[in-house]
Structures are given as C-alpha cells and as structure tokens.
Protein backbone atom coordinates (compact mmCIF):
# COMPACT_ATOMS: atom_id res chain seq x y z
CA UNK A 1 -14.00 -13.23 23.29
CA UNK A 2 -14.21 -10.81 20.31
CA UNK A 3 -11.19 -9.41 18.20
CA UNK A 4 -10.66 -7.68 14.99
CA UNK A 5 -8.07 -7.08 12.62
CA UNK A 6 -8.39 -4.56 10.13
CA UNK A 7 -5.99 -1.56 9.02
CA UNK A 8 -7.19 1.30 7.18
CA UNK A 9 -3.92 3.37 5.39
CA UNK A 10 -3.99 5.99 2.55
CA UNK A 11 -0.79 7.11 1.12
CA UNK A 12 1.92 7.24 -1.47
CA UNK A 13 3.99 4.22 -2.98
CA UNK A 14 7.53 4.14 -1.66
CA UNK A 15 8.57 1.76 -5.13
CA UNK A 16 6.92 0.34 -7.75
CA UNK A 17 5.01 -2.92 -6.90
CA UNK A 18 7.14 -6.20 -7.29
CA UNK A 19 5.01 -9.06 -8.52
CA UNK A 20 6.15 -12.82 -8.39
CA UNK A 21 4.29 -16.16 -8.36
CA UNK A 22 4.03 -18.52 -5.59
CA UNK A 23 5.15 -22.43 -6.49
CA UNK A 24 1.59 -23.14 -7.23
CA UNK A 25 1.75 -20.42 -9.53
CA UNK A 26 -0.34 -17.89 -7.78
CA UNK A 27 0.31 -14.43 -8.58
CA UNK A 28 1.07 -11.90 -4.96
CA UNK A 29 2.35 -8.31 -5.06
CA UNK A 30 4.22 -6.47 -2.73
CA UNK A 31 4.50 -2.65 -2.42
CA UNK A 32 5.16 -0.38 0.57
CA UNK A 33 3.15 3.04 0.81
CA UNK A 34 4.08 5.98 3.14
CA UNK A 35 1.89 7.40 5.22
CA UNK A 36 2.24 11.02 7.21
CA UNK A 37 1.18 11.99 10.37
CA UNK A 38 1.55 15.01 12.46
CA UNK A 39 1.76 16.23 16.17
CA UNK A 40 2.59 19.63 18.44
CA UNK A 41 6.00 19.47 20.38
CA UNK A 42 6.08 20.68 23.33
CA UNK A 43 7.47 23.97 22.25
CA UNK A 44 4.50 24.39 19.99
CA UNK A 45 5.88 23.13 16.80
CA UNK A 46 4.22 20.95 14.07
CA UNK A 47 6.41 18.31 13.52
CA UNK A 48 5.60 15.50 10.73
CA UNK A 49 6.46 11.87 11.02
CA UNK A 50 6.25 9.27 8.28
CA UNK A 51 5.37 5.95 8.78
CA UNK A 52 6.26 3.28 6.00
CA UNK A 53 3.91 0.21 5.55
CA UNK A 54 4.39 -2.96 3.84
CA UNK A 55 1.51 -4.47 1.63
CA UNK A 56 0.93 -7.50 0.17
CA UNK A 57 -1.87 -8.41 -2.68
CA UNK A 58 -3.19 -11.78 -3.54
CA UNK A 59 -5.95 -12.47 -5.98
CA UNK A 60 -9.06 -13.17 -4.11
CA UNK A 61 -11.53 -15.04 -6.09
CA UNK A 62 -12.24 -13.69 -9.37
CA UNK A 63 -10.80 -10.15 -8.34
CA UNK A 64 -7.03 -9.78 -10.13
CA UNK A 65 -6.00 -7.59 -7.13
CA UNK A 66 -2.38 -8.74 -7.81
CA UNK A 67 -2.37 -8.20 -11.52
CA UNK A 68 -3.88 -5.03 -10.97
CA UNK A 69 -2.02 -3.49 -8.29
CA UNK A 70 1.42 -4.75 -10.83
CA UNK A 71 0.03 -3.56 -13.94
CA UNK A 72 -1.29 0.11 -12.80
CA UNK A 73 0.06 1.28 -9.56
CA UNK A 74 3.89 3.23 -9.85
CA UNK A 75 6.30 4.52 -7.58
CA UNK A 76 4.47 7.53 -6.19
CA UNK A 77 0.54 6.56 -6.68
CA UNK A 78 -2.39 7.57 -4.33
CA UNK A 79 -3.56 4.56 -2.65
CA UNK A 80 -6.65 3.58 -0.06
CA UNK A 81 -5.69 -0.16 1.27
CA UNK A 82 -7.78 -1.84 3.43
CA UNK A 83 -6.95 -5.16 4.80
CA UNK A 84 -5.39 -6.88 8.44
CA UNK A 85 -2.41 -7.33 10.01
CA UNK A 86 -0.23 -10.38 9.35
CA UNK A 87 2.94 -11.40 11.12
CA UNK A 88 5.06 -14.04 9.94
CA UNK A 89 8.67 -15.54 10.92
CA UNK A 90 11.66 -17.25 9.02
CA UNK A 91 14.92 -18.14 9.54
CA UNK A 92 17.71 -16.54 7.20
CA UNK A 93 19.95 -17.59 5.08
CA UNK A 94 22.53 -16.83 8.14
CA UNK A 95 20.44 -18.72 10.20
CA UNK A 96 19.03 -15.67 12.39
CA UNK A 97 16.01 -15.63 12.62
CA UNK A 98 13.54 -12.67 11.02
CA UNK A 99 10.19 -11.62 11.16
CA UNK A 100 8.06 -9.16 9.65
CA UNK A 101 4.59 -7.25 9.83
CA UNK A 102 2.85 -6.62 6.75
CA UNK A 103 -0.47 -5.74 5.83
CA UNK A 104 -2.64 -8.16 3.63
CA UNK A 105 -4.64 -6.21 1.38
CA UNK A 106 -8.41 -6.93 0.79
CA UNK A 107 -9.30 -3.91 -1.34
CA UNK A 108 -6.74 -1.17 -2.69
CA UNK A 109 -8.45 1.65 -4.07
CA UNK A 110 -6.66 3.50 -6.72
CA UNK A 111 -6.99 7.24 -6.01
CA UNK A 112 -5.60 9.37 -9.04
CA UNK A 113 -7.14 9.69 -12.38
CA UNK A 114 -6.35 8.26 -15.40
CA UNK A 115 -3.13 9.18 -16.83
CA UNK A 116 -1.31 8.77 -20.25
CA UNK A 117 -0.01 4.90 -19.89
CA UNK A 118 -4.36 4.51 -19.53
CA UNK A 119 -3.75 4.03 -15.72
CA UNK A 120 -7.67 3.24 -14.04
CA UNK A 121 -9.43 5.86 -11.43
CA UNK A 122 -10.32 2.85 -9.15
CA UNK A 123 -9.59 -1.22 -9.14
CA UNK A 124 -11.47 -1.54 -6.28
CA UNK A 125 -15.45 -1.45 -5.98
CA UNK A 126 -15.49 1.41 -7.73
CA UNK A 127 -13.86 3.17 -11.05
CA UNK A 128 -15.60 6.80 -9.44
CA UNK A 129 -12.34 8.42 -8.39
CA UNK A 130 -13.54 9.84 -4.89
CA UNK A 131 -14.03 13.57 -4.40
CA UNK A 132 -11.45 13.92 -1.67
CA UNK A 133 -8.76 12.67 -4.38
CA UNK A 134 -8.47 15.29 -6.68
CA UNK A 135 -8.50 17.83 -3.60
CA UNK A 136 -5.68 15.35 -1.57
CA UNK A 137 -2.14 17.37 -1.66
CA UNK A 138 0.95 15.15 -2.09
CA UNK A 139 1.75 14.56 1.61
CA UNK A 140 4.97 12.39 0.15
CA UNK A 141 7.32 13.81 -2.73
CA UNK A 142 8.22 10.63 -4.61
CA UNK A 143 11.29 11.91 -5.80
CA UNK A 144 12.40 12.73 -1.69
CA UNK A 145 11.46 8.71 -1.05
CA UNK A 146 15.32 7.26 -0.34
CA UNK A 147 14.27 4.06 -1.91
C-alpha cells in the first residue's frame, strides 16, 4: 500500500519565528504563515478565507534551516515551505489532553529580496529570488494579522 505526505504552502508570517533548543541542544524553529484562498458564494460573490499553518524547522544535516529561518525571516515575510504533516499529542499542565497538527519543514524558500538588515533572496536551494516573487501581491497585510 502506497501513501504520501507532503504539503506545499506559500504565504505570509503571522509572527516572527521563535527559536529554542531541544535538551540535546538541537536548535528547532517555529513560525506560523497565512495562507489565502478564495471561492464564489452562491450569490456570486468572491469571498476570501485565510487559513493559518503552523511550521516547524529543524536542521537537517549540514543545512542550518533553523538558524536560518530565526535569523532572516520576520513577521510578515514571503515564504515557499515544503515539508509533511505531523501530528503529535500531550497532556497539559491541567491534565487535558492536547494535540496539534503542524507542518515539518524540509525546505523554506525565502521569497523577497534582500532588504536593509542584509536579509537573503533564498535559504533554500537557491539564492535566485523566483520570478513570480517580485510580481506576488501581499495577499496578507501584516499589520491586519491579530497576533
């Protein structure tokens, strides 16, 4: 039996990333990005929905993805993430228990050019910022994100 998991998202940081170290002392970031989507109601209206997604980085072998994603990505940065689905359960501190979806990023693409703090085109397998980039509207205000 065959299966795949792998998610495909391009949009906007929510926050900026928030990166910690595991007890080994790994280093993982976390950021959420906002994506849009759009349909017809049935009276014939657009109407926009957006979907918020939460990512986390790891290092992967001699890639820095973590490090990377901290150091250059803000509240508000174009983003390509690629990467699968991970669910995982805990019990909190009131003893309910959670659980959460996230996505597990392989590659995030950075998809703005460089800006005054020296901020990179690409950290991904590329530094070309892609064509579609520069042409990309901002789907997401980051100053209308709520958090």
């Amino acid at each position: 039996m065959a299966s795949l998991n792998k998610v495909l998202l391009m949009g906007r940081l929510t926050r900026d990333p928030e990166m910690r170290y595991t007890p080994s002392g790994q280093p993982v970031s976390s950021f959420s990005i906002a994506t849009n989507r759009y349909t017809v109601g049935n009276d014939g209206e657009k109407k926009e929905f957006t979907d918020y997604h939460n990512i986390v980085a790891w290092n992967i072998g001699k890639r820095n993805l973590a490090e990377q994603v901290a150091q250059y990505l803000h509240k508000g940065s174009l983003v390509y993430v690629e990467g699968r689905l991970q669910t995982r359960s805990w019990e909190g501190q009131d003893g309910q228990k959670r659980r959460t979806t996230e996505v597990i990023a392989n590659d995030v693409q950075f998809l703005e050019p460089r800006q005054n703090g020296g901020r990179p085109a690409g950290a991904g397998a590329t530094d070309e910022l892609p064509a579609m980039a520069e042409e990309t509207a901002r789907d997401v205000d980051p100053d209308e994100i709520p958090f």
